[in-house]
C-alpha atoms as a PDB file:
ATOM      1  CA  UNK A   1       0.483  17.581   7.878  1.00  0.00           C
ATOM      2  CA  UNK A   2      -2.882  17.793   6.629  1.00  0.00           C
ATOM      3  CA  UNK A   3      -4.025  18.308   2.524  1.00  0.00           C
ATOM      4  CA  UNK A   4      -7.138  19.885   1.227  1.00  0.00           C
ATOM      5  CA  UNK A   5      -8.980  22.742   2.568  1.00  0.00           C
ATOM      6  CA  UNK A   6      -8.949  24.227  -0.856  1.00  0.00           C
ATOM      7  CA  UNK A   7      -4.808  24.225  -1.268  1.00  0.00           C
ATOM      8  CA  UNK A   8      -3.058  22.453  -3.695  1.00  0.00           C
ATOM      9  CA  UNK A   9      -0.787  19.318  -2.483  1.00  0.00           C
ATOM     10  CA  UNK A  10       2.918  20.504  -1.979  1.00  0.00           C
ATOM     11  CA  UNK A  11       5.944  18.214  -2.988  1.00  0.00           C
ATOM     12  CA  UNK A  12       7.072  19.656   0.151  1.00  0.00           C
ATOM     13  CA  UNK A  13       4.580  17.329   1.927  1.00  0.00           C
ATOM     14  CA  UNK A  14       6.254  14.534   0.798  1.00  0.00           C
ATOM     15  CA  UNK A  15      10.166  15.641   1.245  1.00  0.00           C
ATOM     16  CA  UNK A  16       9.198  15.884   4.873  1.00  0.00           C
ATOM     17  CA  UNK A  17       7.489  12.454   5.294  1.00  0.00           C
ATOM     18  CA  UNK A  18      10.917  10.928   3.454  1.00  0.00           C
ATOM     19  CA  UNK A  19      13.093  13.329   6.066  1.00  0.00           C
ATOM     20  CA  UNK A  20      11.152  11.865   8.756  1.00  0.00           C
ATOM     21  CA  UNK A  21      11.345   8.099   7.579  1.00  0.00           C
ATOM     22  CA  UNK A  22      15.099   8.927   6.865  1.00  0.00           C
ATOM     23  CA  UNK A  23      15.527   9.927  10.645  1.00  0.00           C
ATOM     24  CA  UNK A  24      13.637   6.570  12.032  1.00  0.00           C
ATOM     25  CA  UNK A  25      10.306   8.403  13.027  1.00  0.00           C
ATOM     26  CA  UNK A  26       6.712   7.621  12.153  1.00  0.00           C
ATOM     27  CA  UNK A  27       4.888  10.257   9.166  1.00  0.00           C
ATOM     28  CA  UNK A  28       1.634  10.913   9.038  1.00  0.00           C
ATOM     29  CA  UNK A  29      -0.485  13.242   6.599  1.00  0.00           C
ATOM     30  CA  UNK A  30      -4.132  13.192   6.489  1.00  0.00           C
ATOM     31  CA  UNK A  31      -6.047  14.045   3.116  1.00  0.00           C
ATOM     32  CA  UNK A  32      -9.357  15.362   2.521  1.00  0.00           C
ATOM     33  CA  UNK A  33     -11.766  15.257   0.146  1.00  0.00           C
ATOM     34  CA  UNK A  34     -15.707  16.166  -0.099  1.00  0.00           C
ATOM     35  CA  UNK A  35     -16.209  16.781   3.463  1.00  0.00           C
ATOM     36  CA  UNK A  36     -13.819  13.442   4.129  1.00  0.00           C
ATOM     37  CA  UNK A  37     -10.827  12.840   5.796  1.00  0.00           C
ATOM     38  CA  UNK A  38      -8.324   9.811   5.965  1.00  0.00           C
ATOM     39  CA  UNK A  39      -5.043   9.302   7.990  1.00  0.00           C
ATOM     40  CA  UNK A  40      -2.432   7.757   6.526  1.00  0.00           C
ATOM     41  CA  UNK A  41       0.602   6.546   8.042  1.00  0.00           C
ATOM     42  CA  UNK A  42       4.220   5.611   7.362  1.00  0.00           C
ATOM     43  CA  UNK A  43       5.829   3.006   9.467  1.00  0.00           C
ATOM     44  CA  UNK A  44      10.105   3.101   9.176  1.00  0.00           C
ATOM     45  CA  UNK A  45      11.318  -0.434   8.319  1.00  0.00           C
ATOM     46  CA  UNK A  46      11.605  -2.359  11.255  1.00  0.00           C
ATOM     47  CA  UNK A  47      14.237  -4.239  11.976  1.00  0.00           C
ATOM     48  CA  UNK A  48      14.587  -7.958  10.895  1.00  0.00           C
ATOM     49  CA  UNK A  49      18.031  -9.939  12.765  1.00  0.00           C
ATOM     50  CA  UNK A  50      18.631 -12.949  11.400  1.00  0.00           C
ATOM     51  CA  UNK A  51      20.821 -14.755  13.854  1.00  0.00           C
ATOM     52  CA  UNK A  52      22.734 -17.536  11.740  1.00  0.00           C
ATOM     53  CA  UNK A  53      23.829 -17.105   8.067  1.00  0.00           C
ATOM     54  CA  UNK A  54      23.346 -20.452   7.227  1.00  0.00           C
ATOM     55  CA  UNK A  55      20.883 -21.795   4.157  1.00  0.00           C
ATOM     56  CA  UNK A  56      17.856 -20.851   5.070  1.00  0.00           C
ATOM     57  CA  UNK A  57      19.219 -17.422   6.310  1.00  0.00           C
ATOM     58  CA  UNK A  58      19.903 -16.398   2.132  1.00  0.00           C
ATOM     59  CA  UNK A  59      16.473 -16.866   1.246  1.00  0.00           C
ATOM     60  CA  UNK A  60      14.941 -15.090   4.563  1.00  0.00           C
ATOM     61  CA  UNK A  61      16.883 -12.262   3.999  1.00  0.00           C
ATOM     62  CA  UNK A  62      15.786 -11.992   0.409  1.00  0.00           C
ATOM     63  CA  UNK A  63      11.903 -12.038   1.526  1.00  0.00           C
ATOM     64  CA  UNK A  64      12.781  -9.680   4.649  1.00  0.00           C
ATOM     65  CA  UNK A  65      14.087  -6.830   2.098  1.00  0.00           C
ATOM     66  CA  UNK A  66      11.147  -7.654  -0.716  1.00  0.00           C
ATOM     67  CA  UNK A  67       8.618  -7.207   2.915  1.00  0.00           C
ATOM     68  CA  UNK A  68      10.327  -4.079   3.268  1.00  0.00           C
ATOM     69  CA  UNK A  69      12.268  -4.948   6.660  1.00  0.00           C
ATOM     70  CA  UNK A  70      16.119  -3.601   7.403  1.00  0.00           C
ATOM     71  CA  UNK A  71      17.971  -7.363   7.355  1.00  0.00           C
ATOM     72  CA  UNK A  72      20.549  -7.882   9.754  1.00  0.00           C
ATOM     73  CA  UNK A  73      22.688 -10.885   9.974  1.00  0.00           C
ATOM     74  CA  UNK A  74      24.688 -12.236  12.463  1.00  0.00           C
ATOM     75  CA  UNK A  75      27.152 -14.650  11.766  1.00  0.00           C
ATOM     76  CA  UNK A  76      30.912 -15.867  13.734  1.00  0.00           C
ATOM     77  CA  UNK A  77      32.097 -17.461  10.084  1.00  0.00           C
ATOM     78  CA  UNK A  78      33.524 -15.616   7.759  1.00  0.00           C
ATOM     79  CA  UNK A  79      32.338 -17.348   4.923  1.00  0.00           C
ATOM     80  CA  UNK A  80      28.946 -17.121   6.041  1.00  0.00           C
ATOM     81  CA  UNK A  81      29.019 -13.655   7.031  1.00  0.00           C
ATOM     82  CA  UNK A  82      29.888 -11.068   4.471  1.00  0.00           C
ATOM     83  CA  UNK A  83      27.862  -8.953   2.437  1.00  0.00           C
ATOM     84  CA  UNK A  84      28.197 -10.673  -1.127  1.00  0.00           C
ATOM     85  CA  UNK A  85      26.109 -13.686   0.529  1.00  0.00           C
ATOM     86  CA  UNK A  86      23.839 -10.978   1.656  1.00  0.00           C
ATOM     87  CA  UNK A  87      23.513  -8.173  -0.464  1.00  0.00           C
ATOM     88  CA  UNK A  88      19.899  -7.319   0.338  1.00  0.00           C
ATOM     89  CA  UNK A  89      21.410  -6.968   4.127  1.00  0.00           C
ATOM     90  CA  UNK A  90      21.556  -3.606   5.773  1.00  0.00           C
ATOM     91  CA  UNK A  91      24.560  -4.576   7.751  1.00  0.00           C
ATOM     92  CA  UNK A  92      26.365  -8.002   8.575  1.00  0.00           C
ATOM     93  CA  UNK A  93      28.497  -8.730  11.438  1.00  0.00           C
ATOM     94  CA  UNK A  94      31.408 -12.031  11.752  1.00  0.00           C
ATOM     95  CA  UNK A  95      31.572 -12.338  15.883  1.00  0.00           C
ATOM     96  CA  UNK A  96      30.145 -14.510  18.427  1.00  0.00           C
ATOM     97  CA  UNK A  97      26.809 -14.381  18.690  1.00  0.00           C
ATOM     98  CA  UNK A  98      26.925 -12.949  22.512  1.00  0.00           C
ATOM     99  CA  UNK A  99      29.638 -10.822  21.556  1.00  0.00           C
ATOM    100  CA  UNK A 100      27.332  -9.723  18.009  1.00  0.00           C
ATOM    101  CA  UNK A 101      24.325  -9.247  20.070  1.00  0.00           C
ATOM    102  CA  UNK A 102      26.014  -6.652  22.564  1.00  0.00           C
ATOM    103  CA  UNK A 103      26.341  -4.762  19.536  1.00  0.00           C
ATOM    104  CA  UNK A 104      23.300  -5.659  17.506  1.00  0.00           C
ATOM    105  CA  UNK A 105      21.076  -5.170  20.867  1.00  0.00           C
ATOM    106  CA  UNK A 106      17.994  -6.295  19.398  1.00  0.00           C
ATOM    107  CA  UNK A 107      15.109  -3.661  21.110  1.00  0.00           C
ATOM    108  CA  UNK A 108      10.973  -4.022  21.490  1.00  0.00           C
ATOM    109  CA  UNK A 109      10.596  -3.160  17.912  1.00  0.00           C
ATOM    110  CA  UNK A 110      12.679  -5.513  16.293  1.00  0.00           C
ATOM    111  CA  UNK A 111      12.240  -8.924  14.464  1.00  0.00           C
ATOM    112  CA  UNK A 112      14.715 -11.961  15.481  1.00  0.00           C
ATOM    113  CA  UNK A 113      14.770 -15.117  13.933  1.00  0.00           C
ATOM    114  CA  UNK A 114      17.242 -17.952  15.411  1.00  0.00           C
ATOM    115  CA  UNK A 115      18.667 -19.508  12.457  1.00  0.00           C
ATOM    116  CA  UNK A 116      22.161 -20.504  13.730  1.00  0.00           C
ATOM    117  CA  UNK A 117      23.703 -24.191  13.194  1.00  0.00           C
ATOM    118  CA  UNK A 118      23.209 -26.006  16.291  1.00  0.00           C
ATOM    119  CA  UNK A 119      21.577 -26.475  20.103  1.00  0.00           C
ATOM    120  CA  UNK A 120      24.363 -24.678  21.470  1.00  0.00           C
ATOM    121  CA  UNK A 121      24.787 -21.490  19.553  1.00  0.00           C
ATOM    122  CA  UNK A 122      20.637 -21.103  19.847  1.00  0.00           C
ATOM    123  CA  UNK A 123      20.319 -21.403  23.505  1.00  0.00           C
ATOM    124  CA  UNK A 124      23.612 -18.796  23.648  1.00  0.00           C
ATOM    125  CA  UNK A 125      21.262 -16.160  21.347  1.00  0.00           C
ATOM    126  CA  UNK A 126      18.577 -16.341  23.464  1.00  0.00           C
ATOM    127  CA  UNK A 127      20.227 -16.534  26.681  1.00  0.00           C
ATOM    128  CA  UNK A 128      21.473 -12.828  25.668  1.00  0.00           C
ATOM    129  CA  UNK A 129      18.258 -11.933  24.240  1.00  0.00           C
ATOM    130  CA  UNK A 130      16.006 -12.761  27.203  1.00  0.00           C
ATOM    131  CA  UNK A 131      18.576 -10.403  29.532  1.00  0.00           C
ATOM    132  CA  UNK A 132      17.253  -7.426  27.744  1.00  0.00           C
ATOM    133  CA  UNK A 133      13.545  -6.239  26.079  1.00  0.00           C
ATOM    134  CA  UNK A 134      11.674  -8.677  24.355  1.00  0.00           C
ATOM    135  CA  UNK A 135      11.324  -8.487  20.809  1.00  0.00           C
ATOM    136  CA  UNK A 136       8.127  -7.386  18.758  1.00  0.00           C
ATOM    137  CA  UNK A 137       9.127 -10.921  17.181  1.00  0.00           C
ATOM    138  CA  UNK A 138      11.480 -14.023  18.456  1.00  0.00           C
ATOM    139  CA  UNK A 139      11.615 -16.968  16.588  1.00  0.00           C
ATOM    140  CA  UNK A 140      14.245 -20.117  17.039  1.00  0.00           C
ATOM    141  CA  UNK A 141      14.330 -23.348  14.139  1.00  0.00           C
ATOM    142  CA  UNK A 142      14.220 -26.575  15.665  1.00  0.00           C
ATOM    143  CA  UNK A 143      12.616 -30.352  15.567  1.00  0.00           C
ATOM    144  CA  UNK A 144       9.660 -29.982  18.236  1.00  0.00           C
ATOM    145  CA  UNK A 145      12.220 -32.197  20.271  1.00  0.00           C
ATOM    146  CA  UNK A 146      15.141 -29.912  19.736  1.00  0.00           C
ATOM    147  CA  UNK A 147      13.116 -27.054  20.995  1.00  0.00           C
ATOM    148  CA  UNK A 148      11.235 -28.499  23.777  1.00  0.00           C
ATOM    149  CA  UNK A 149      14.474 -29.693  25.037  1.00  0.00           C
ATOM    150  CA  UNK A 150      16.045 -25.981  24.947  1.00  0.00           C
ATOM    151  CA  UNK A 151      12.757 -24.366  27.076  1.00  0.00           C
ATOM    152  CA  UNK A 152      13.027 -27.064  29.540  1.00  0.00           C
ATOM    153  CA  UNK A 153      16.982 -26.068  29.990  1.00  0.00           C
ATOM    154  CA  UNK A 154      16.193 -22.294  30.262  1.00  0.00           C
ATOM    155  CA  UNK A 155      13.297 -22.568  32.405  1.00  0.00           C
ATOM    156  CA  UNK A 156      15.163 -24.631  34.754  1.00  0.00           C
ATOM    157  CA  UNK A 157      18.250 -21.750  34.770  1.00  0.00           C
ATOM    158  CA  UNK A 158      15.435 -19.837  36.238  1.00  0.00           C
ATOM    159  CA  UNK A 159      14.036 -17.806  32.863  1.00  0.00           C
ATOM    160  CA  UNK A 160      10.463 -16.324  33.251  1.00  0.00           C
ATOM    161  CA  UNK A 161       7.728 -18.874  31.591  1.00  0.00           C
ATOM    162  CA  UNK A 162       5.958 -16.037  30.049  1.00  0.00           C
ATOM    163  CA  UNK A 163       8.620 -14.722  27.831  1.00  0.00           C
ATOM    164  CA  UNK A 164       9.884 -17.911  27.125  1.00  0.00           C
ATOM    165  CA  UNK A 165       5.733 -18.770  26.064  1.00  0.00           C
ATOM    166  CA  UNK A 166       6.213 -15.739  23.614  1.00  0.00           C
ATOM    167  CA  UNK A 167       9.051 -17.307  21.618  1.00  0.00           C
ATOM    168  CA  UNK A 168       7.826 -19.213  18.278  1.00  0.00           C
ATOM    169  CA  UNK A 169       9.047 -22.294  18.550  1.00  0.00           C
ATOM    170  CA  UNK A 170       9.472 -24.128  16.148  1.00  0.00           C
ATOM    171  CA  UNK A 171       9.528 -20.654  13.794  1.00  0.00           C
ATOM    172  CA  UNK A 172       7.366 -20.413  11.036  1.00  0.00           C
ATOM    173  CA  UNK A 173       3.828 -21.119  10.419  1.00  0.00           C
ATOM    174  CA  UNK A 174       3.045 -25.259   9.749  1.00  0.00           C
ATOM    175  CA  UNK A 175       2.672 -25.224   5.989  1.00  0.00           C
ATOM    176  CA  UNK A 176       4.879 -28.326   5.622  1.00  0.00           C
ATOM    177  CA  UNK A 177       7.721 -26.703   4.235  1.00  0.00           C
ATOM    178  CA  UNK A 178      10.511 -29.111   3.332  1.00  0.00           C
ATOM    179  CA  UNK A 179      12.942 -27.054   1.344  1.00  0.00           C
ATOM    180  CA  UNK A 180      15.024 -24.495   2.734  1.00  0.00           C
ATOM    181  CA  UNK A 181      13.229 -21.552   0.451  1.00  0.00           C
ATOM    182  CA  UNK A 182       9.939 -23.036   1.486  1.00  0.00           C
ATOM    183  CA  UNK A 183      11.221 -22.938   4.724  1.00  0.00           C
ATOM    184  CA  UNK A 184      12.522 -19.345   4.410  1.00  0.00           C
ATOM    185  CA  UNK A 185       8.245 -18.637   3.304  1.00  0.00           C
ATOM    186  CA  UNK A 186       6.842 -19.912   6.487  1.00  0.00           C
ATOM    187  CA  UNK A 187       8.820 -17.903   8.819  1.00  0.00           C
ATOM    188  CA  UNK A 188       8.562 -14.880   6.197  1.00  0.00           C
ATOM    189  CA  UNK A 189       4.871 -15.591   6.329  1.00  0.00           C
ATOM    190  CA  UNK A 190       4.868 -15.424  10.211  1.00  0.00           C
ATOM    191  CA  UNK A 191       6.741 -12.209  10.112  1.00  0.00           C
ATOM    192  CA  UNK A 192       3.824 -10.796   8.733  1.00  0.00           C
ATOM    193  CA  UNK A 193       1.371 -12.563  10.605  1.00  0.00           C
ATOM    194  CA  UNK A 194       3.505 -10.707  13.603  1.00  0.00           C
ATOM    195  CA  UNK A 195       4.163  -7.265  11.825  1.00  0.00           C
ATOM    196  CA  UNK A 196       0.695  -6.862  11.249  1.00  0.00           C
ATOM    197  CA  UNK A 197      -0.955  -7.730  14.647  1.00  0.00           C
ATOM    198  CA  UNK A 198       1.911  -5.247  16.426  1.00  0.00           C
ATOM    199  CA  UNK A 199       0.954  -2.202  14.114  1.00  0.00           C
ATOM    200  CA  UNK A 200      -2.417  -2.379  15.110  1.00  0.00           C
ATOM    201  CA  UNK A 201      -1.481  -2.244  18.963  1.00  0.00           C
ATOM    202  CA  UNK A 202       0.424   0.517  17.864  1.00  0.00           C
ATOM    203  CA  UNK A 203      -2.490   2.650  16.909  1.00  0.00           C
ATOM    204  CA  UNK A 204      -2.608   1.524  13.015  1.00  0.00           C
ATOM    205  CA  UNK A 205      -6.068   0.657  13.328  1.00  0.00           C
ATOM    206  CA  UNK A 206      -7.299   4.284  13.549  1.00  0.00           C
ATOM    207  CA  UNK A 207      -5.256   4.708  10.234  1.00  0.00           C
ATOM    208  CA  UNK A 208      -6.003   3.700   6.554  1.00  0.00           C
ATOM    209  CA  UNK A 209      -4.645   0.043   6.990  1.00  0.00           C
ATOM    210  CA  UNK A 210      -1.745  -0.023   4.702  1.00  0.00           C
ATOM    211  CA  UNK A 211       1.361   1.679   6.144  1.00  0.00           C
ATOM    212  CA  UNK A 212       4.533   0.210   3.882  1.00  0.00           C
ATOM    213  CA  UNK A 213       7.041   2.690   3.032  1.00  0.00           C
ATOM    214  CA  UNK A 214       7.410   2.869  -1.200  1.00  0.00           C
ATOM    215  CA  UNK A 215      10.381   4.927  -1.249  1.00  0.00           C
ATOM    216  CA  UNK A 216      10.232   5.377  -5.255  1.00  0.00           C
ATOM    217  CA  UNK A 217       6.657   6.754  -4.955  1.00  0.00           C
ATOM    218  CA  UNK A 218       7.434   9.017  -2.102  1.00  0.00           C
ATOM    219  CA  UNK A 219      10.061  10.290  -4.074  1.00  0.00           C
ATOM    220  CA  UNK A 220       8.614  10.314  -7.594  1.00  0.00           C
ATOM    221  CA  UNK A 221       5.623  12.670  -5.583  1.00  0.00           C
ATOM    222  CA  UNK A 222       8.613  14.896  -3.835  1.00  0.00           C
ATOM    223  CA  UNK A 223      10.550  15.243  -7.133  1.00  0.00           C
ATOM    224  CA  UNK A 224       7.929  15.410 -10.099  1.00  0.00           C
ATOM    225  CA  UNK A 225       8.420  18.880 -11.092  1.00  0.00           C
ATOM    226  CA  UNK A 226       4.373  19.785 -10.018  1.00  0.00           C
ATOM    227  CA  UNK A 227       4.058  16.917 -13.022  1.00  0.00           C
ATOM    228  CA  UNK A 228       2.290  13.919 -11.005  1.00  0.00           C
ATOM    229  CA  UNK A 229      -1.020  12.948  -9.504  1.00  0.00           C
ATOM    230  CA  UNK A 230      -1.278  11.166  -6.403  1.00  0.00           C
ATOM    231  CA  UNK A 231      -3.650   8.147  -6.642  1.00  0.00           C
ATOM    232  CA  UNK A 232      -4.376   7.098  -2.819  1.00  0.00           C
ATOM    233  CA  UNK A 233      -6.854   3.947  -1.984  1.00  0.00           C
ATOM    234  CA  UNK A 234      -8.926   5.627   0.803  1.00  0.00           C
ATOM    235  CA  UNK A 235     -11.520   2.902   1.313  1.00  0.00           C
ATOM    236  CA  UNK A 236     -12.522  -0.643   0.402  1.00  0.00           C
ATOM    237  CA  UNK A 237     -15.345  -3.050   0.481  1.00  0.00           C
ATOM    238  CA  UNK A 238     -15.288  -6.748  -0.627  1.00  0.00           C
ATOM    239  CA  UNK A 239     -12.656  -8.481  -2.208  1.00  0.00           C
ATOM    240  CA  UNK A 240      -9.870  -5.801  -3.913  1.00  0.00           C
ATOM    241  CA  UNK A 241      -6.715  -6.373  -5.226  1.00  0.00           C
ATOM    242  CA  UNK A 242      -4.870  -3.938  -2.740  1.00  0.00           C
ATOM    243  CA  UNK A 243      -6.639  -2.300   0.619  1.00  0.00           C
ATOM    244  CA  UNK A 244      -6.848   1.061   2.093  1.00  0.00           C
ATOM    245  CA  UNK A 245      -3.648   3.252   2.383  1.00  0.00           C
ATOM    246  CA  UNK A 246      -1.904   1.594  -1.187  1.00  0.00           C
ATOM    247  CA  UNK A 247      -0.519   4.450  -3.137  1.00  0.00           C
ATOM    248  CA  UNK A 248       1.001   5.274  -6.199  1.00  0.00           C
ATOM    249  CA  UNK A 249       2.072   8.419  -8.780  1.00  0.00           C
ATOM    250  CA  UNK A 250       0.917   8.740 -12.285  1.00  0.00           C
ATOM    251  CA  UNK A 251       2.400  11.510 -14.577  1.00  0.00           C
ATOM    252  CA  UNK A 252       0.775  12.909 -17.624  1.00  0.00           C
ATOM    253  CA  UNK A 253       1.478  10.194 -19.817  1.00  0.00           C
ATOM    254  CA  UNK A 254       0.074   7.505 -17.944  1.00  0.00           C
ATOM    255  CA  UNK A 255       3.798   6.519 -16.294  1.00  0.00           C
ATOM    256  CA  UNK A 256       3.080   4.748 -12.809  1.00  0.00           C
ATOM    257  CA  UNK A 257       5.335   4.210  -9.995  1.00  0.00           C
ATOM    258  CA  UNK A 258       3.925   2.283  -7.487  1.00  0.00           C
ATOM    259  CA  UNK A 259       0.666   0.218  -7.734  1.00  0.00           C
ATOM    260  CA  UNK A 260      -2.876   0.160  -6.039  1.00  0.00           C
ATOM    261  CA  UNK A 261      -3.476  -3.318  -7.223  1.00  0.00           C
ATOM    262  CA  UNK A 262      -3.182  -3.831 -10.888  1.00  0.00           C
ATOM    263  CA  UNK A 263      -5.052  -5.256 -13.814  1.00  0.00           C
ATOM    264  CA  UNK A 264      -8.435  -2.750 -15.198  1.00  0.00           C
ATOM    265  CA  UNK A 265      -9.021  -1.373 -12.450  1.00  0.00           C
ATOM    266  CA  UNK A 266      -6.131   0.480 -12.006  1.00  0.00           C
ATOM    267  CA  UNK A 267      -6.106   1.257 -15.694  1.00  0.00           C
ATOM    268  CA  UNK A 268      -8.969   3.260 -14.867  1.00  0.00           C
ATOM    269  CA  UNK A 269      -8.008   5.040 -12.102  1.00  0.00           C
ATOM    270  CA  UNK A 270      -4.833   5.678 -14.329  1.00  0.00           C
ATOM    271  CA  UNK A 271      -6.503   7.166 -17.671  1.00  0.00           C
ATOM    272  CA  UNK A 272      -8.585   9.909 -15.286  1.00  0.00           C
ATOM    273  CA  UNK A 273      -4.997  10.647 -12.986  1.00  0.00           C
ATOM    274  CA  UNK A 274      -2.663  11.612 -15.872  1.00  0.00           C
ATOM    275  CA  UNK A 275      -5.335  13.865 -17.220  1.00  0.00           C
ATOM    276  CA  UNK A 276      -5.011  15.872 -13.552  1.00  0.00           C
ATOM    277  CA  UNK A 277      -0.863  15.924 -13.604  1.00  0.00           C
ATOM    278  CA  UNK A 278       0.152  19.568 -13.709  1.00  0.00           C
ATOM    279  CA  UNK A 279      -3.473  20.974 -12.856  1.00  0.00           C
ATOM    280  CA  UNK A 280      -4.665  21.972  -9.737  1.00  0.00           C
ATOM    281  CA  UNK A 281      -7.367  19.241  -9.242  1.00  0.00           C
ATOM    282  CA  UNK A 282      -8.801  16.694  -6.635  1.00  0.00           C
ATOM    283  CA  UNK A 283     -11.369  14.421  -7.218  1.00  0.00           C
ATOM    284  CA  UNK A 284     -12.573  10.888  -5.311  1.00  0.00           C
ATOM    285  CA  UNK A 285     -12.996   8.088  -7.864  1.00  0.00           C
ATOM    286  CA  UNK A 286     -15.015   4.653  -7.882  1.00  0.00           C
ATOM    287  CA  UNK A 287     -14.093   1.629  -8.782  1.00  0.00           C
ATOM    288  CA  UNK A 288     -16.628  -1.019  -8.983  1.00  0.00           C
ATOM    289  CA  UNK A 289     -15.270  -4.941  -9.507  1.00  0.00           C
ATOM    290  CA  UNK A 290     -18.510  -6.267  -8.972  1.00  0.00           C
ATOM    291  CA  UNK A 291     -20.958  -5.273 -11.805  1.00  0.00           C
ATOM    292  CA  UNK A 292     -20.816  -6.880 -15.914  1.00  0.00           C
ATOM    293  CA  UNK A 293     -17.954  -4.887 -17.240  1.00  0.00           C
ATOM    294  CA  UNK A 294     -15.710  -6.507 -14.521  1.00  0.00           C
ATOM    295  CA  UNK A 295     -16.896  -9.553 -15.201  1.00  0.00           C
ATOM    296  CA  UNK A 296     -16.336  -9.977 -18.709  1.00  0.00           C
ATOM    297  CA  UNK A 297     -12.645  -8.088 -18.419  1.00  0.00           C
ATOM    298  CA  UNK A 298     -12.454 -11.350 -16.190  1.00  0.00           C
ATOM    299  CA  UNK A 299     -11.066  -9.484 -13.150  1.00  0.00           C
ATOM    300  CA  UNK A 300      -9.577 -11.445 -10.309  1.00  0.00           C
ATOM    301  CA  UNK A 301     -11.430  -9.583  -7.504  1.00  0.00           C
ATOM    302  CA  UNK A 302     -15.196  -8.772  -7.028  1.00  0.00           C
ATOM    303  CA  UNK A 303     -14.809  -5.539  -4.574  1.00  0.00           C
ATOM    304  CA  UNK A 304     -15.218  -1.963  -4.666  1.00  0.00           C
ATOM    305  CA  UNK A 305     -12.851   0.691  -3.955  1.00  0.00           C
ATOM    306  CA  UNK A 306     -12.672   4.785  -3.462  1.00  0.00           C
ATOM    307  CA  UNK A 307      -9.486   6.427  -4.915  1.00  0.00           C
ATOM    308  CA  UNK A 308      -8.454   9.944  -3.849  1.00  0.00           C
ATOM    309  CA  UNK A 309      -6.742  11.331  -6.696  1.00  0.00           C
ATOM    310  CA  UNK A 310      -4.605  14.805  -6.022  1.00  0.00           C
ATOM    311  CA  UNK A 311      -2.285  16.806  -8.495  1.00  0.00           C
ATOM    312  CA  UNK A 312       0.936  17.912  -6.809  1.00  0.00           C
ATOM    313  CA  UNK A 313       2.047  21.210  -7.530  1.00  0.00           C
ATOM    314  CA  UNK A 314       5.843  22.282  -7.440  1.00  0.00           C
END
């Protein structure tokens, strides 16, 4: 779909990019503006499997939902596996894990972190894993010990050294975590780390960076009665509280859903957008952290950023 050329932005537009998401696919839309044009692109959650429902999984699957992943956990105890443990969970299975993975069947876009309670259950999840595609992501928990003892056993039954190279091991990045929620940070942190380098290999790179799914300002823009402005972070430079491709709606009150980074900056960008709710107008605004206002409002960040801002019509 692509905005502009002189036609005001449909709701439409954005019931089709939540039909899309709602079906699994990738949306795209492309907006213009002064002879400009950006691409912006919606990526459906990927898939997060948390093998292993133990401690650290409650936390994990907490941060997987607030990073905007689909959780699944796999678990063959029934106490550990139900969904009032994990209500942030898209689905929860009780089986064995070889049995739970024939029916998970973790794909090349999915996220799997080996959480489960001991040697033997691990080596049994990846043993099933490493028959089939290789995850965007494979992680497995374990002393340095534990885990160089598990690659030696699997490379000796004959599994390919590359793919077994690819598996983070011990998971998480080395911030010294001790607890199991500061555990549950590193290997959310390295989710990210992941996520992030696989969207660009994807293509995201020729896209405005940021490609999260905000379901409540997708809909707030599909269902605001012609009432909202868009406010859409086309471009960056130096330090900014949010990057390219961060969205959000303002109605004509001032109301926000969404955010493109907070604090007086987006105040600003919010006092011109309610002022454009209901009115067939488009405009590209600037918003300049760097210069003496900004520094005596005290803000955080010192960068400058371009904000497309677009009434949607009924």
């Amino acid at each position: 779909w692509r905005a502009g050329r002189g036609r005001r932005m449909k709701q439409s537009v954005f019931e089709e990019i939540r039909e899309q998401l709602s079906r699994g696919m990738t949306a795209e839309a492309v907006f213009e503006a002064d002879g400009q044009s950006w691409r912006r692109r919606w990526m459906p959650r990927e898939r997060l499997i948390l093998l292993g429902g133990g401690h650290i999984a409650q936390p994990l699957c907490q941060m997987g939902a607030l990073l905007d992943f689909s959780v699944t956990v796999l678990d063959d105890r029934p106490a550990f596996a139900n969904h009032l443990r994990f209500p942030q969970a898209e689905a929860v299975y009780c089986n064995g894990f070889r049995e739970g993975l024939e029916s998970i069947r973790p794909g090349a876009g999915d996220y799997v972190c080996v959480i489960t309670r001991g040697h033997r259950y691990d080596g049994e999840c990846l043993r099933q894993i490493l028959k089939g595609e290789m995850p965007a992501y494979l992680g497995m928990i374990g002393s340095r010990r534990r885990v160089a003892g598990m690659m030696e056993e699997l490379r000796e039954e004959g599994y390919d050294q590359e793919r077994l190279a690819q598996i983070c091991a011990p998971i998480g990045l080395p911030i010294g975590g001790q607890t199991t929620a500061e555990i549950a940070v590193s290997i959310a942190a390295q989710l990210v780390e992941y996520r992030t380098k696989n969207r660009k290999k994807d293509g995201g790179a020729v896209c405005l960076p940021q490609v999260n799914v905000d379901e409540a300002v997708l809909k707030a823009l599909a269902e605001g009665g012609g009432l909202r402005t868009m406010a859409l972070i086309v471009e960056t430079k130096g330090s900014t509280p949010a990057k390219a491709g961060a969205m959000m709606a303002v109605d004509a009150i001032g109301r926000t859903i969404g955010t493109i980074g907070g604090g007086c900056g987006e105040a600003e960008v919010i006092g011109q957008a309610r002022l454009m709710a209901g009115k067939e107008q488009k405009k590209l605004v600037t918003v300049n952290m760097t210069n003496e206002v900004a520094e005596e409002e005290g803000m955080v960040c010192g960068g400058v950023m371009t904000v497309l801002l677009e009434s949607v019509s009924g």
